[in-house]
Protein backbone atom coordinates (compact mmCIF):
# COMPACT_ATOMS: atom_id res chain seq x y z
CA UNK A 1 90.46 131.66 103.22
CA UNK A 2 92.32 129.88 106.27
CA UNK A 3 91.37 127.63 108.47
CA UNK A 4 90.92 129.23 112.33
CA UNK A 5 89.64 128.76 115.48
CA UNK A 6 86.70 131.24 114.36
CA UNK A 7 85.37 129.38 111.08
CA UNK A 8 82.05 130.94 110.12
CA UNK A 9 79.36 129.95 107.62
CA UNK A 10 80.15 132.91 105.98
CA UNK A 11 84.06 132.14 105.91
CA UNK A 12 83.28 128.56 104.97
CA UNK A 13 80.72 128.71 101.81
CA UNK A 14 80.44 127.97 99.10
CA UNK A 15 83.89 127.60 96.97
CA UNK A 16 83.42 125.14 93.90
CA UNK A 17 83.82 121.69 95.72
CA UNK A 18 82.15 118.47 97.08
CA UNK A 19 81.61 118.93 100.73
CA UNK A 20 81.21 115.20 102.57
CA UNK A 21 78.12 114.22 103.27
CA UNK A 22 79.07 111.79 106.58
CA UNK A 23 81.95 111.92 108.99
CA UNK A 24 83.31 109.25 111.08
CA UNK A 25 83.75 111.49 113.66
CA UNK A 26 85.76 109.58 116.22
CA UNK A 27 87.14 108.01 118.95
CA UNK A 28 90.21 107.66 117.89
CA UNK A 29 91.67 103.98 119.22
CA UNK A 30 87.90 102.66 118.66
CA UNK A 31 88.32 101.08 114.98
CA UNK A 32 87.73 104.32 112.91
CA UNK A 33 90.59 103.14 111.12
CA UNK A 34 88.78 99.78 110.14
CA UNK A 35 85.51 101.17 109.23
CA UNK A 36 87.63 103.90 107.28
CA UNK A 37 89.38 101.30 105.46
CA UNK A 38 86.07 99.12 105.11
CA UNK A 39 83.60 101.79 103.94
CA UNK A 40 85.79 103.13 101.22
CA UNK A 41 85.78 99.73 98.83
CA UNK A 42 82.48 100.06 98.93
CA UNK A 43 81.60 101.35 95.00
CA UNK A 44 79.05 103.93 96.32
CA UNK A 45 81.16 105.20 99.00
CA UNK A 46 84.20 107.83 97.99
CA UNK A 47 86.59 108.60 101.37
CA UNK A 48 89.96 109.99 100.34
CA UNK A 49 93.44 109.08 100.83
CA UNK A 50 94.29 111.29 103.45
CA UNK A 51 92.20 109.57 106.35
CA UNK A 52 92.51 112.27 108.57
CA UNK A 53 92.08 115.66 107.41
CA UNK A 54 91.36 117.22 110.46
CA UNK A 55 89.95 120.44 108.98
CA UNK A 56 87.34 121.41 111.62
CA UNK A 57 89.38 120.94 114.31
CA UNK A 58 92.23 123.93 113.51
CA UNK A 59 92.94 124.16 117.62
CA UNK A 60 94.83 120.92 117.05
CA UNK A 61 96.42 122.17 114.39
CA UNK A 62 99.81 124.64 115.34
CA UNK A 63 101.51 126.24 112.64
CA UNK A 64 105.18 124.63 113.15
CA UNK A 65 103.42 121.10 114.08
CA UNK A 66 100.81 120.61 110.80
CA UNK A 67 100.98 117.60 109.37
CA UNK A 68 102.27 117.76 105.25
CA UNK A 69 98.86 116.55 104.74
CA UNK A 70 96.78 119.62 106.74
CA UNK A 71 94.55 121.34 104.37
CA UNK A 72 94.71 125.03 105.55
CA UNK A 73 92.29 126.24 103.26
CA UNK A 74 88.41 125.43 102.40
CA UNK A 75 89.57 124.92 99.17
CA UNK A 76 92.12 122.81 99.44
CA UNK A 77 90.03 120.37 101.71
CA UNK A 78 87.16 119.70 99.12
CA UNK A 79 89.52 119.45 96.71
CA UNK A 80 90.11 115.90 98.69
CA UNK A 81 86.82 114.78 97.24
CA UNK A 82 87.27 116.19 93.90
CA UNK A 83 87.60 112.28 92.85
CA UNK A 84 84.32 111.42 93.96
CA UNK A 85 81.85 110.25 91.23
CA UNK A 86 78.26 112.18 91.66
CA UNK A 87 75.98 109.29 92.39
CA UNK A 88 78.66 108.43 95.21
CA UNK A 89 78.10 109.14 99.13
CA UNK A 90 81.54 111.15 100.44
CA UNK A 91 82.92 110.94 103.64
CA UNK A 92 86.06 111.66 105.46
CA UNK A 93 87.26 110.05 109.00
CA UNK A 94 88.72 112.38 111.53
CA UNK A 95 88.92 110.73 115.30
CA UNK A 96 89.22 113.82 116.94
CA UNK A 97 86.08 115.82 115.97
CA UNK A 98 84.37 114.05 118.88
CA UNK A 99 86.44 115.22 121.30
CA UNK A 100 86.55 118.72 119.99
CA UNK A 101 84.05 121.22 121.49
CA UNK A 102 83.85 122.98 118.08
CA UNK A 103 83.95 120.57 115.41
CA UNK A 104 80.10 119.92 115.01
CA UNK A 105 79.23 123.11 114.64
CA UNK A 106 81.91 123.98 112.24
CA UNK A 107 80.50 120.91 110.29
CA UNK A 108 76.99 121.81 110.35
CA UNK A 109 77.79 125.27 108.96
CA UNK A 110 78.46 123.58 105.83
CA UNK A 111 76.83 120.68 105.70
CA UNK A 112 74.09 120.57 108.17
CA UNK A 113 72.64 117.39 106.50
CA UNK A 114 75.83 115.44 107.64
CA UNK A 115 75.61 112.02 108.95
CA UNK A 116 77.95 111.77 112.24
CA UNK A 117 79.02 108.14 112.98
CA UNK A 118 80.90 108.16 116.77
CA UNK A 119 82.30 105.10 117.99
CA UNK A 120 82.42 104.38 121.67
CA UNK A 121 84.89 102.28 123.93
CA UNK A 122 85.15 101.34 127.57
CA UNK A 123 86.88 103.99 129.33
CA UNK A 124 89.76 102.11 130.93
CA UNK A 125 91.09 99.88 127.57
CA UNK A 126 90.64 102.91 125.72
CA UNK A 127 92.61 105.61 127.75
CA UNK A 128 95.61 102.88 127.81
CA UNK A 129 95.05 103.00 123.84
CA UNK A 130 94.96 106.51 123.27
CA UNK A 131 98.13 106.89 125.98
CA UNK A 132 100.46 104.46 124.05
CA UNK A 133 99.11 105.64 120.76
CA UNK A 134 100.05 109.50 122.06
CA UNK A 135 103.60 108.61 123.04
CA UNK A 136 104.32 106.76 119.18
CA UNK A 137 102.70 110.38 118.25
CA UNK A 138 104.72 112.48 119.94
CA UNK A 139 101.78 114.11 121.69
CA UNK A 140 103.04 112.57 124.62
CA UNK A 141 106.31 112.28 126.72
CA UNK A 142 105.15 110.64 129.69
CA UNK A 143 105.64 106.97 129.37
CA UNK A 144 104.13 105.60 132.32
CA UNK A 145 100.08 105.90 132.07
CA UNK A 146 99.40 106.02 135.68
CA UNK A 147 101.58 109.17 135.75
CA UNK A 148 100.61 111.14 132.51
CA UNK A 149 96.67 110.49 134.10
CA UNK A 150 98.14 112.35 137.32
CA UNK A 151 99.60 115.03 135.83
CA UNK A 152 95.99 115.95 134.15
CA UNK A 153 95.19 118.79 136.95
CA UNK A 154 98.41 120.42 136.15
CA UNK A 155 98.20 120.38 132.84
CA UNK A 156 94.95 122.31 133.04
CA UNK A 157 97.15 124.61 134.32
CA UNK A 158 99.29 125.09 131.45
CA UNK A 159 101.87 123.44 133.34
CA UNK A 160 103.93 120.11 133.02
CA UNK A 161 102.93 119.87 129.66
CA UNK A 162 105.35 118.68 126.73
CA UNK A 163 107.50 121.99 125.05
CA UNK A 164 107.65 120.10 122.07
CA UNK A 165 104.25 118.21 121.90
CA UNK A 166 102.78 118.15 118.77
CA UNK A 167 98.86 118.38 120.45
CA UNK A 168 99.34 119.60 123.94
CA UNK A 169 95.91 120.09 123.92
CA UNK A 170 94.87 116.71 124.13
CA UNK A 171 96.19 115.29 126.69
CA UNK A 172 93.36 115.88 129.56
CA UNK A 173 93.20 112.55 129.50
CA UNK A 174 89.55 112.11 131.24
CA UNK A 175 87.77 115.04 129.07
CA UNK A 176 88.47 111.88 126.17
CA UNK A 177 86.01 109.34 128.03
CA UNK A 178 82.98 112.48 128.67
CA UNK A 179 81.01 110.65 126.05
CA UNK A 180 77.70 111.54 126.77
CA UNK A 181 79.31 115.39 126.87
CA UNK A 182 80.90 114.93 123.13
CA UNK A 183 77.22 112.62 121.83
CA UNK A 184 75.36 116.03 123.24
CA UNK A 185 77.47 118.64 121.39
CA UNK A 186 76.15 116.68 117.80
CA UNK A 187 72.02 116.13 118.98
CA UNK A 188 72.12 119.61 119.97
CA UNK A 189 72.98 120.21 116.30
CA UNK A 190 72.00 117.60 113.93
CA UNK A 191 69.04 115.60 114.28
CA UNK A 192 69.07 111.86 116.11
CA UNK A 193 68.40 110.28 112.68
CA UNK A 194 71.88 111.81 111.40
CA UNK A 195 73.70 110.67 114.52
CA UNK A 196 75.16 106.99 114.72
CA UNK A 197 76.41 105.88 118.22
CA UNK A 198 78.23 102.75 117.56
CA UNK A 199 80.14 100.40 120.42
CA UNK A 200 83.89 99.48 119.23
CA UNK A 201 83.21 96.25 121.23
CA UNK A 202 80.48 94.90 119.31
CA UNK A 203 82.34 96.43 116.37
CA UNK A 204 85.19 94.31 117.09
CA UNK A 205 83.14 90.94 117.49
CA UNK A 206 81.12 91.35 114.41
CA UNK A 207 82.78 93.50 111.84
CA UNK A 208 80.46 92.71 109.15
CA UNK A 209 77.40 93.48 111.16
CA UNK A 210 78.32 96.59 112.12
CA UNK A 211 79.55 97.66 108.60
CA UNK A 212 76.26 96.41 107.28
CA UNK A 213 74.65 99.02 109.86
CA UNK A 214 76.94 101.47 108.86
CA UNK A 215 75.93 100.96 105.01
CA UNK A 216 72.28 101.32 105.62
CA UNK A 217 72.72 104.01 108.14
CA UNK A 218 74.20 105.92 104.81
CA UNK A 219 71.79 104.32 102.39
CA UNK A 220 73.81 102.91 100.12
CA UNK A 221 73.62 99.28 99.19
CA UNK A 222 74.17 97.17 102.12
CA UNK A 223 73.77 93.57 100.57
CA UNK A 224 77.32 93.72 99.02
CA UNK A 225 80.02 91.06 100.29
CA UNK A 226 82.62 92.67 102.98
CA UNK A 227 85.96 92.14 103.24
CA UNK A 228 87.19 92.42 107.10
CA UNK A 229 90.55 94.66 107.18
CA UNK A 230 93.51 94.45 109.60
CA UNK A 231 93.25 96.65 112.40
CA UNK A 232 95.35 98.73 113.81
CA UNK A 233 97.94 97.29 116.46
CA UNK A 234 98.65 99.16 119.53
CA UNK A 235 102.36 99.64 120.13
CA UNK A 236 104.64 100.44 123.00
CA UNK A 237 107.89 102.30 122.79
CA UNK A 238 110.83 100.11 123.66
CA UNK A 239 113.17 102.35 124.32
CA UNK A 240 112.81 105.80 126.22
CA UNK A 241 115.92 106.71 125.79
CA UNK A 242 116.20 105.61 121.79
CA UNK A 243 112.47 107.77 121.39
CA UNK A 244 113.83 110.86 122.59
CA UNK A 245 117.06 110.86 120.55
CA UNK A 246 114.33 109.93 117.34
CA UNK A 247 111.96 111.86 118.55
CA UNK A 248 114.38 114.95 118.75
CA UNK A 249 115.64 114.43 115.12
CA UNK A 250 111.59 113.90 113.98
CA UNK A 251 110.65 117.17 115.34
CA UNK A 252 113.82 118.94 113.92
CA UNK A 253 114.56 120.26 117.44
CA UNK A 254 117.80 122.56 117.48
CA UNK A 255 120.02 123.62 114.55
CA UNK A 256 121.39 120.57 114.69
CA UNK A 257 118.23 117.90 114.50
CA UNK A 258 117.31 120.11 111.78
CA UNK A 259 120.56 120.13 109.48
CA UNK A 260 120.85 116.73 109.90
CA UNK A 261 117.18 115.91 109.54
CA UNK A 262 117.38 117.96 106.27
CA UNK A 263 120.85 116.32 105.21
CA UNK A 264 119.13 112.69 105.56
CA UNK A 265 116.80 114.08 103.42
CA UNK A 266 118.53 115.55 100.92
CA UNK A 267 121.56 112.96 100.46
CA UNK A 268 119.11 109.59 101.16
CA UNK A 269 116.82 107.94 98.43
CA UNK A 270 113.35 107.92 99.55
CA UNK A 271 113.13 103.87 99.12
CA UNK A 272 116.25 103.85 101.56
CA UNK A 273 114.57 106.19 104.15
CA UNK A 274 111.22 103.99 103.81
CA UNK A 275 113.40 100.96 104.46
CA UNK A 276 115.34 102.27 107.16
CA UNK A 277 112.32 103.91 108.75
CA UNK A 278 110.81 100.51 109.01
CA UNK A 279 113.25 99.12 110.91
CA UNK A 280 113.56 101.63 113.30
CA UNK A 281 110.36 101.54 114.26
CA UNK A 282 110.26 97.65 114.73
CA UNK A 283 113.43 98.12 116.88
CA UNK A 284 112.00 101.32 119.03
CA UNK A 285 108.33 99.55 119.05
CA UNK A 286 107.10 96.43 120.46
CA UNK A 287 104.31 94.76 121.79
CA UNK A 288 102.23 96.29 124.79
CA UNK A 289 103.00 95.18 128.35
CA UNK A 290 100.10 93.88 130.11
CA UNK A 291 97.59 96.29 131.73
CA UNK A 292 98.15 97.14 135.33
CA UNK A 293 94.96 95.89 135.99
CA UNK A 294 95.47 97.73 139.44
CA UNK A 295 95.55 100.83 137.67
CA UNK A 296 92.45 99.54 134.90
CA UNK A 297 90.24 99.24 138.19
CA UNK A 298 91.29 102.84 139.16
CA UNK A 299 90.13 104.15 136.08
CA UNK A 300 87.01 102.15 136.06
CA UNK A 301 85.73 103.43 139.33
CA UNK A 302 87.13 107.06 138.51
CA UNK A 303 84.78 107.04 135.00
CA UNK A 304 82.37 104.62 136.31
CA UNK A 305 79.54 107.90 136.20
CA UNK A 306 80.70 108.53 132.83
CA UNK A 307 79.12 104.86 131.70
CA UNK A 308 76.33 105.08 133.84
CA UNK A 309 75.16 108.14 132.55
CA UNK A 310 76.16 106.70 128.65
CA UNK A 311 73.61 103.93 129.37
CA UNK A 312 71.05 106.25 130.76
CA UNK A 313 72.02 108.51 127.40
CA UNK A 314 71.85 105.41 125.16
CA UNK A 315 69.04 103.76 126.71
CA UNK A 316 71.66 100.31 126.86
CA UNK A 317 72.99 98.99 129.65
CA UNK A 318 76.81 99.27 129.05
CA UNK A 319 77.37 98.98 132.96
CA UNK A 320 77.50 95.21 132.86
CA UNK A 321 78.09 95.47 129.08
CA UNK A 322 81.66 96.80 130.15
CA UNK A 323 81.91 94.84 133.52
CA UNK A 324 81.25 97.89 135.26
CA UNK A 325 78.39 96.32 137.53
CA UNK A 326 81.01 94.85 139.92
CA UNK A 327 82.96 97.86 140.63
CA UNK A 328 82.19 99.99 144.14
């Protein structure tokens, strides 16, 4: 049984297994990382190691670009779970099953009483996020934001994009930020009781309120203490120049990235390659320039519908929530 673009109920059901019974379902860049880490000390709360399994979502998945970690098979995705403890609630976190046009569906085949918890950010912070995030990824090649946004169009195409990007499919940048398209796909499917819309901005002021929501939301005990976690910092790449020589040798492009990629390997301890591989990355990474809030305005008025619909969708007014009120 492989994952495919096709998965049926039949397919899909029912190998021995615990299949999860919520899914933070995304944006990625929005804190799914933080509620991920958050949610999974709780004792009545099992989420696995792997934080993104990305099962349901097998169109991001290409054959020579799967992570180690991909679980190709039904059964080797519940057995992610097989851990859990029976009186436990089990979930997994995978950002992108919001912005896939499948994903719910393929969930609710097998577990149509799932609890789907999106997270939402404005438009503008989060595209530079996701952009930044995509070039550490190697999903993207295109340094500059302003003109990996332009090239959108043709890469609708099938043109411009990366030959060696590891999800060319992702990066229409603007189908990200059609939130009240990806909160539609789930209602159609799954009742509003099982859907959770939450705000990364109010997440990010109040992390203990929003857990505690979260908690209830999947009633399990929500009176416990919380411990905040880290989140995750958004990085630039240094370097152009030093990312594509790395990024060559990480993708095992050409005989030669590969032999040597597979000598390092081979000839290197593991603590020495987890050493080195630190440094490198605080050498090729760095802090974030600031915004071109020239382009930030751009964006705003381009996806300025997209939160004025949201807060019609929503029934909350994230126009002036998000500063959007002052833009023409």
């Amino acid at each position: 049984m492989t994952a495919s673009a096709d998965l049926s109920a039949a397919e899909l059901r029912p190998p021995q297994g615990r299949v999860p019974d919520f899914f933070i379902a995304g944006n990625a860049k929005s804190g799914t990382s933080a509620l991920y880490r958050m949610l999974r000390r709780h004792p009545q709360i099992y989420m696995p190691d792997v934080k993104e399994p990305s099962f349901f979502v097998p169109e991001l998945q290409l054959p020579r670009q799967r992570p180690p970690n991909y679980s190709d098979t039904f059964e080797k995705y519940l057995s992610l779970f097989d851990a859990a403890r029976p009186e436990q609630r089990v979930g997994e976190a995978t950002p992108s099953y919001l912005w896939s046009r499948t994903a719910a569906s393929r969930i609710a085949d097998v577990q149509p009483a799932a609890r789907i918890i999106a997270i939402l950010r404005e438009p503008a912070s989060f595209l530079r996020s996701l952009h930044l995030q995509f070039v550490q990824n190697h999903v993207e090649t295109e340094t500059d934001l302003r003109k990996a946004v332009g090239l959108e169009e043709l890469r609708r195409q099938g043109e411009a994009l990366p030959g060696d990007s590891t999800r060319p499919q992702a990066l229409l940048y603007s189908d990200h930020v059609r939130y009240v398209e990806q909160l539609r796909r789930y209602h159609a499917i799954f009742p509003p009781e099982q859907v959770l819309v939450l705000i990364y901005e109010d997440f990010r002021r109040d992390n203990e309120s929003t857990v505690r929501t979260v908690l209830r939301f999947l009633d399990v005990d929500d009176t416990s203490p919380i411990e905040v976690m880290e989140w995750n910092p958004t990085v630039r790449v240094r370097s152009p120049r030093l990312y594509g020589l790395v990024r060559s040798l990480y993708l095992g492009r050409g005989p030669a990235a590969r032999a040597t990629k597979a000598g390092i390997k081979v000839l290197t301890p593991r603590r020495v390659r987890h050493d080195a591989l630190a440094l490198q990355r605080r050498v090729q990474w760095g802090k974030p320039l600031p915004p071109d809030e020239e382009l930030m305005l751009e964006l705003r008025r381009r996806f300025k519908g997209e939160v004025v619909a949201l807060s019609e969708y929503l029934d909350r007014d994230l126009v002036t929530f998000w500063g959007y009120d002052n833009i023409g």
